[in-house]
N, C-alpha and C. Protein backbone atom coordinates (compact mmCIF):
# COMPACT_ATOMS: atom_id res chain seq x y z
N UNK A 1 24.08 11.19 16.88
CA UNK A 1 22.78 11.72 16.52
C UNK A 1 22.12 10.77 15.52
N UNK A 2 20.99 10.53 15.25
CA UNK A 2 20.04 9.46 14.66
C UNK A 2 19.87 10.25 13.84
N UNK A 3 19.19 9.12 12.54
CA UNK A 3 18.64 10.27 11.36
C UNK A 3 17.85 8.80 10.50
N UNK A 4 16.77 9.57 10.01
CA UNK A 4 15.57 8.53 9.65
C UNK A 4 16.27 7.48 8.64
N UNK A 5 16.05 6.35 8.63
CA UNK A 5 16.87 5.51 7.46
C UNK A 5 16.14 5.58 6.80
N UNK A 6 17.25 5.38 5.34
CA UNK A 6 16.65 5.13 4.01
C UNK A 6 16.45 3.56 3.34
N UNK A 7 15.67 3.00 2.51
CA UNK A 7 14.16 3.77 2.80
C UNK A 7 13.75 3.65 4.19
N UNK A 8 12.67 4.61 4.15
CA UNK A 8 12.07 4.86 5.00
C UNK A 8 11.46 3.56 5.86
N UNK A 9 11.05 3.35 6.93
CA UNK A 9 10.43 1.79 7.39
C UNK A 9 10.39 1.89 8.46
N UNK A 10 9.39 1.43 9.32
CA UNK A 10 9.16 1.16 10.39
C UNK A 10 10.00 -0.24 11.29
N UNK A 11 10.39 0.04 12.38
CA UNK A 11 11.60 -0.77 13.01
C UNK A 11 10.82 -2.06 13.97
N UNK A 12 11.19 -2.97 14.55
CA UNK A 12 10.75 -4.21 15.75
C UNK A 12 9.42 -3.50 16.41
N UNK A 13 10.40 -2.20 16.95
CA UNK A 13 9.29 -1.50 17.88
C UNK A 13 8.38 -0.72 17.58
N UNK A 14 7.80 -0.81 15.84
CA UNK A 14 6.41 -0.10 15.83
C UNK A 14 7.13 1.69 15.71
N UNK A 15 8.19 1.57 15.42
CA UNK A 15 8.45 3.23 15.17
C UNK A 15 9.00 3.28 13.82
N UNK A 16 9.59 4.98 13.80
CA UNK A 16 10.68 4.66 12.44
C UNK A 16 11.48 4.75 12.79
N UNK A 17 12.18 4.29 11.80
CA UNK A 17 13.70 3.03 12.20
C UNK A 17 14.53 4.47 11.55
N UNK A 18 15.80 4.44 12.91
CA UNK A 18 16.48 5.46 12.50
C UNK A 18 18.09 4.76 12.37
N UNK A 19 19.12 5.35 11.73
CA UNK A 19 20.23 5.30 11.64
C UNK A 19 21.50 5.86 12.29
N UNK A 20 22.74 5.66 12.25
CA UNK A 20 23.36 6.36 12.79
C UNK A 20 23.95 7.77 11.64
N UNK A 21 24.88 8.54 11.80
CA UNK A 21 25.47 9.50 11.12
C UNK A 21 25.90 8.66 10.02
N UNK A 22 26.75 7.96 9.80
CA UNK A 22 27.83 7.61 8.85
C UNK A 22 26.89 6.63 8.17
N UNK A 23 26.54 5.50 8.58
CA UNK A 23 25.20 5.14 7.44
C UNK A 23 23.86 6.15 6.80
N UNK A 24 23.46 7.33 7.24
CA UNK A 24 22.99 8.34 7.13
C UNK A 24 23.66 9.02 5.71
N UNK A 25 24.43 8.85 5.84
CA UNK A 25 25.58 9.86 4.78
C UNK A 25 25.43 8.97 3.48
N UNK A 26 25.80 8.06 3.85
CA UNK A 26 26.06 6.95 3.06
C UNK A 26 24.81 6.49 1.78
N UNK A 27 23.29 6.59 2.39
CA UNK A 27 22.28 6.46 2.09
C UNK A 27 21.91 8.25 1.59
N UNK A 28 22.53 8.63 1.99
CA UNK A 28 21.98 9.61 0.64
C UNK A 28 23.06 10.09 -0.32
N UNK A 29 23.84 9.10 -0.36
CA UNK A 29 25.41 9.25 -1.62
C UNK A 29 24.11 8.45 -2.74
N UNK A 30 23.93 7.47 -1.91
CA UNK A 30 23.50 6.38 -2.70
C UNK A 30 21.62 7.33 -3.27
N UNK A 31 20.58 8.28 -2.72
CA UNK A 31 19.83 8.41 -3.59
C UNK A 31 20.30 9.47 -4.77
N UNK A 32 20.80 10.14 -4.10
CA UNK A 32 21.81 11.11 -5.19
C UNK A 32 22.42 10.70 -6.53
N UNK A 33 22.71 9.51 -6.30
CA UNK A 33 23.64 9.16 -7.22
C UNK A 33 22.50 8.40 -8.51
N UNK A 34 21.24 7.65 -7.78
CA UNK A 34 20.03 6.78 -8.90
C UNK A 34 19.07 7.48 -8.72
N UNK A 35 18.85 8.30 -8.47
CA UNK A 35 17.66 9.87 -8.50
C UNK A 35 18.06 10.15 -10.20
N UNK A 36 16.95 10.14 -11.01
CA UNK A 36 17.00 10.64 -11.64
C UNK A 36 16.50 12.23 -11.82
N UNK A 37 16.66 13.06 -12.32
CA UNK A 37 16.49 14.80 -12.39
C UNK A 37 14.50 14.43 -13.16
N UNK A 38 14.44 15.18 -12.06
CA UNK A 38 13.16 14.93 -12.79
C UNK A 38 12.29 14.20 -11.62
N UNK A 39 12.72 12.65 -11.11
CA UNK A 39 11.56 12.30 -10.20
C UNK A 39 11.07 12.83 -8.78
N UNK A 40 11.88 14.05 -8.97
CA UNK A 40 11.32 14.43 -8.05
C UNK A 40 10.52 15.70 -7.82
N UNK A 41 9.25 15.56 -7.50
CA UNK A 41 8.53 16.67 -7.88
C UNK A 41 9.31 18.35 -7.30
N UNK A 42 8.99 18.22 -5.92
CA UNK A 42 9.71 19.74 -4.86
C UNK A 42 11.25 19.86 -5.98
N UNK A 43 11.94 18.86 -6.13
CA UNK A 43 13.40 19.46 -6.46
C UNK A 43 13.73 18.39 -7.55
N UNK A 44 13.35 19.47 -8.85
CA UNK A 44 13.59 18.44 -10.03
C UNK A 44 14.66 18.45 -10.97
N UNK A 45 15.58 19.12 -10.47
CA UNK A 45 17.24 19.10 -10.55
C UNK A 45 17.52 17.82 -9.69
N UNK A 46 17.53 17.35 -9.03
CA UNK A 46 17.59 16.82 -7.95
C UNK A 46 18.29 15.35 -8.31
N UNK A 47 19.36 15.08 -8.42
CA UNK A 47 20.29 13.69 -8.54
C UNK A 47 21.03 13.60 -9.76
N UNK A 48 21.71 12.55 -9.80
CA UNK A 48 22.49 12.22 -10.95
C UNK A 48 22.41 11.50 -12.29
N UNK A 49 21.39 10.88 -12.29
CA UNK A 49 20.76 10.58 -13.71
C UNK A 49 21.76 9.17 -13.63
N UNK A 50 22.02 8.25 -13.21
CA UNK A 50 23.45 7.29 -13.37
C UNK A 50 22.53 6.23 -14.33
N UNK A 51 21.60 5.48 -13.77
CA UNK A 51 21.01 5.09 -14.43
C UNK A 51 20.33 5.19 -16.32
N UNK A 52 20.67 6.31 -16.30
CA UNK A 52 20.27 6.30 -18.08
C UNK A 52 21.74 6.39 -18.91
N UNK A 53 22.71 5.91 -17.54
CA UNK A 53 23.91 5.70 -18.38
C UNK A 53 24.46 4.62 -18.43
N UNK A 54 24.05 3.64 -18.13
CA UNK A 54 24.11 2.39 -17.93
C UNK A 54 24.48 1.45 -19.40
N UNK A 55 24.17 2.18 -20.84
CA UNK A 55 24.36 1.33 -22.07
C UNK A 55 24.98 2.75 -23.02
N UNK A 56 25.50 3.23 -22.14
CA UNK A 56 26.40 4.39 -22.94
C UNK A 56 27.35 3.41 -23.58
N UNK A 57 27.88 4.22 -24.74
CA UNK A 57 29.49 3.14 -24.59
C UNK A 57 30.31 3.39 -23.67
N UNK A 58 30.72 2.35 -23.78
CA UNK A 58 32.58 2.44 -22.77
C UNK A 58 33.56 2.30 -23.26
N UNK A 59 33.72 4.05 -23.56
CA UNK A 59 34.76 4.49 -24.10
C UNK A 59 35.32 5.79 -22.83
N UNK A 60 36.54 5.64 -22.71
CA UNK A 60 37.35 6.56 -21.74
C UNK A 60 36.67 7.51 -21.44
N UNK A 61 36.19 8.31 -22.68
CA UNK A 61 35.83 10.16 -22.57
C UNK A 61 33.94 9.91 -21.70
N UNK A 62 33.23 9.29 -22.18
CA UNK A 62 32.42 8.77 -21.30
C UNK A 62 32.26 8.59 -19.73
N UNK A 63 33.40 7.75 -19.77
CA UNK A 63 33.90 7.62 -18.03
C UNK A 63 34.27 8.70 -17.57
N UNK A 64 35.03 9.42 -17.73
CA UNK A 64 35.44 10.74 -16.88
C UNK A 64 34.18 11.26 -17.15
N UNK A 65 33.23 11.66 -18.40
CA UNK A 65 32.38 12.58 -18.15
C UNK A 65 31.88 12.43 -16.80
N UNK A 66 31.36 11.35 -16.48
CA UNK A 66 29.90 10.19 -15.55
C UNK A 66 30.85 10.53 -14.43
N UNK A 67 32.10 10.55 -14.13
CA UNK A 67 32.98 10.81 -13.39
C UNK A 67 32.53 12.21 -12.48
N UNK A 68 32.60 13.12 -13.53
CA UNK A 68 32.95 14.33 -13.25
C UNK A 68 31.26 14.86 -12.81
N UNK A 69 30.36 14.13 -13.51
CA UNK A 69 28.53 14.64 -13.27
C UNK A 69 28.60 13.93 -11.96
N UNK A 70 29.07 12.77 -11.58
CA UNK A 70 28.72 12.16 -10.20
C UNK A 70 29.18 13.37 -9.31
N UNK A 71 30.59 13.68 -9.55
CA UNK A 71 31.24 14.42 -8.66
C UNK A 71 30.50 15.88 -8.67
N UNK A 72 29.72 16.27 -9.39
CA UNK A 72 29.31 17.31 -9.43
C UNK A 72 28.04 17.46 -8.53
N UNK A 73 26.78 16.75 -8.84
CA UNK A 73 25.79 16.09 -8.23
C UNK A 73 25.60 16.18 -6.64
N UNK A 74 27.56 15.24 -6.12
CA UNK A 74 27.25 15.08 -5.12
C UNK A 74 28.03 16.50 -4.22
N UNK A 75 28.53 17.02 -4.91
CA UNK A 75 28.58 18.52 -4.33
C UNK A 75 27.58 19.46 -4.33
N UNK A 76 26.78 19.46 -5.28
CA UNK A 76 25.98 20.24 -5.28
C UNK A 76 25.08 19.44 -3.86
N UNK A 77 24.56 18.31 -3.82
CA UNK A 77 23.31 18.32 -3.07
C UNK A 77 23.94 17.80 -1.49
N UNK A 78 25.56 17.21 -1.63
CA UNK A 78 25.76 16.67 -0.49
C UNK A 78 27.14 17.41 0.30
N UNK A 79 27.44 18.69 -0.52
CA UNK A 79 28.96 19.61 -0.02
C UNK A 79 28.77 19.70 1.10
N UNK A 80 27.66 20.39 2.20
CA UNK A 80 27.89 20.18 3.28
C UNK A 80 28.22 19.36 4.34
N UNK A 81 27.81 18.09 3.94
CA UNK A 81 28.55 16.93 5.00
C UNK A 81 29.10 16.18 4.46
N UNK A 82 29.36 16.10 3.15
CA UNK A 82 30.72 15.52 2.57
C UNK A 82 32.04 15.75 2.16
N UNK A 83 33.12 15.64 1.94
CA UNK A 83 34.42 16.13 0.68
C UNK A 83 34.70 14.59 0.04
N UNK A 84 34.09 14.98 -0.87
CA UNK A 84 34.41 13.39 -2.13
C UNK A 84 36.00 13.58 -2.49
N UNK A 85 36.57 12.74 -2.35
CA UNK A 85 37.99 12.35 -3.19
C UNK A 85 38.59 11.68 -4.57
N UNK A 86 37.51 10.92 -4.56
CA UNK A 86 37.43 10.43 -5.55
C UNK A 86 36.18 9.59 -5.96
N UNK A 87 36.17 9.43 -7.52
CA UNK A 87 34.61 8.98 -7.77
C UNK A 87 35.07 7.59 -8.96
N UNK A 88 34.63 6.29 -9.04
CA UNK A 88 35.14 5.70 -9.69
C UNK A 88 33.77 5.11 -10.15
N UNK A 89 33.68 5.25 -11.80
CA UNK A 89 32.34 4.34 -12.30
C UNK A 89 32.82 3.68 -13.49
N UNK A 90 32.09 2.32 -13.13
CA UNK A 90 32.35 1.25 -14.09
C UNK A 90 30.78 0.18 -14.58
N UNK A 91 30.89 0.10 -15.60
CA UNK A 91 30.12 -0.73 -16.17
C UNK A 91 30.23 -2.19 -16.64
N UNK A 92 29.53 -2.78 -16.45
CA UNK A 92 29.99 -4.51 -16.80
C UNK A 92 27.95 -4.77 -17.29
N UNK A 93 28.60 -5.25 -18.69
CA UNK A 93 27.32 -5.52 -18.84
C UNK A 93 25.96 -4.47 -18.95
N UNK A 94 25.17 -5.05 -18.15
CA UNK A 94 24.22 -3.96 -17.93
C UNK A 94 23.79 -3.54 -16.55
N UNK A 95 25.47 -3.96 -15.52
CA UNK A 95 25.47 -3.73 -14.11
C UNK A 95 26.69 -2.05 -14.25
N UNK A 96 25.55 -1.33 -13.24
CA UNK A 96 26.91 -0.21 -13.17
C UNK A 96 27.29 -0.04 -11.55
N UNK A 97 28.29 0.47 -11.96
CA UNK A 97 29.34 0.27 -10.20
C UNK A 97 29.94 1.45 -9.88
N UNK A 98 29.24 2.13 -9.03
CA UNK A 98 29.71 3.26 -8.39
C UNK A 98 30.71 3.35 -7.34
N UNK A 99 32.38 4.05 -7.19
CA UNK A 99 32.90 3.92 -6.05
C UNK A 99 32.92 5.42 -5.93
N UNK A 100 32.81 5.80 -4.49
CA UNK A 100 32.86 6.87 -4.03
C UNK A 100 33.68 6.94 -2.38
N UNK A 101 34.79 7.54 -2.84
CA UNK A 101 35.73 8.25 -1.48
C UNK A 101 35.56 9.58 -0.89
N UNK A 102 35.01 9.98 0.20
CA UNK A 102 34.80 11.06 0.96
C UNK A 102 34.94 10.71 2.26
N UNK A 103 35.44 11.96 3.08
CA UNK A 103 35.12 12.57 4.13
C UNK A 103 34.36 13.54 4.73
N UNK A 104 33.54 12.25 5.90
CA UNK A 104 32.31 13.44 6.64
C UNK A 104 33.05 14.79 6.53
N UNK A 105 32.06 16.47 6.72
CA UNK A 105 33.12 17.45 6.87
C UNK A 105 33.21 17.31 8.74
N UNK A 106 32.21 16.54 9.07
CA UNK A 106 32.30 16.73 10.91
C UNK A 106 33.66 16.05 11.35
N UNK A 107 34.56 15.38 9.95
CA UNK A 107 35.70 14.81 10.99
C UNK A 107 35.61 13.39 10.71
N UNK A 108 37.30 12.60 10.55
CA UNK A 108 36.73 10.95 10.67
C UNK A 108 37.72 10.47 9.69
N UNK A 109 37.97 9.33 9.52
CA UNK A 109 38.57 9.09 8.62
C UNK A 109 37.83 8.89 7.69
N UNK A 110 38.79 8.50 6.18
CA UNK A 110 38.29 8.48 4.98
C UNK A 110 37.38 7.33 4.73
N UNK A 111 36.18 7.40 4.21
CA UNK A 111 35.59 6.79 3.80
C UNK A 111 35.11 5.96 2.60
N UNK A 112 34.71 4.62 1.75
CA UNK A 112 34.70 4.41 0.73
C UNK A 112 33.12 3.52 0.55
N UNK A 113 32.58 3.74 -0.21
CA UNK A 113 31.12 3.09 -0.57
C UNK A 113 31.20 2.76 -2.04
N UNK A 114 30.64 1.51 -2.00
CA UNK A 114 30.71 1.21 -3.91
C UNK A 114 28.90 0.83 -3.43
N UNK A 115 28.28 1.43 -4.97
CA UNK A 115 27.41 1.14 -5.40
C UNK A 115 27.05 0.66 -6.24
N UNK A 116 26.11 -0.91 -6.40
CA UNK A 116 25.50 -1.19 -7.95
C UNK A 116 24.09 -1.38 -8.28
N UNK A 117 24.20 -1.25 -9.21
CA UNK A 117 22.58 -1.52 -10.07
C UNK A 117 22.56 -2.25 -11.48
N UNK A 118 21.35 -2.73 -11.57
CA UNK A 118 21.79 -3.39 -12.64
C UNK A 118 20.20 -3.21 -13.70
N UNK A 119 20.33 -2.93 -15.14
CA UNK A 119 19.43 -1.98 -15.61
C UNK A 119 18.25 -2.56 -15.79
């Protein structure tokens, strides 16, 4: 099944450019996760804020927090077609690095996506 890619864009053929399932999934781990609460007007709960954590310190209790809000985030907005396993965030600098392990719930093996940004 197709599903509109993120961002959004028009494809070769003058349409919009769609994706498959598993890049689908993937692309909305990833707005979930640099959505900040707030930019979005309809749903302003809406993401994980990762970005204004980017010059936290890095200290342990920090990390699990950012840990535990990612993991929260992406249950709340993505439980139905995901099960996260694990969530790994790291900072270098003023680059942050998101790893995230889940399984589609439709079935599949385990999956892993790292994300970065840099502030």
């Amino acid at each position: 099944m197709s599903q509109i890619s993120f961002p959004m864009r028009v494809d070769v053929r003058r349409r919009i450019a769609v994706t498959d399932e598993e890049t689908h999934v993937r692309q909305m781990i990833e707005q979930v996760l640099f959505t900040s609460p707030g930019e979005r007007v309809n749903r302003p709960d809406f993401g994980a804020a990762l970005m204004q954590l980017v010059f936290a310190p890095a200290a342990p209790e920090v990390a699990a927090a950012v840990e535990m809000t990612v993991q929260g985030a992406l249950q709340t907005w993505l439980g139905d077609r995901i099960r996260v396993e694990t969530v790994q965030v790291e900072t270098e600098g003023s680059t942050l690095r998101v790893t995230v392990q889940y399984r589609l719930r439709t079935g599949g093996a385990a999956q892993q996506a790292t994300f970065e940004r840099e502030a």
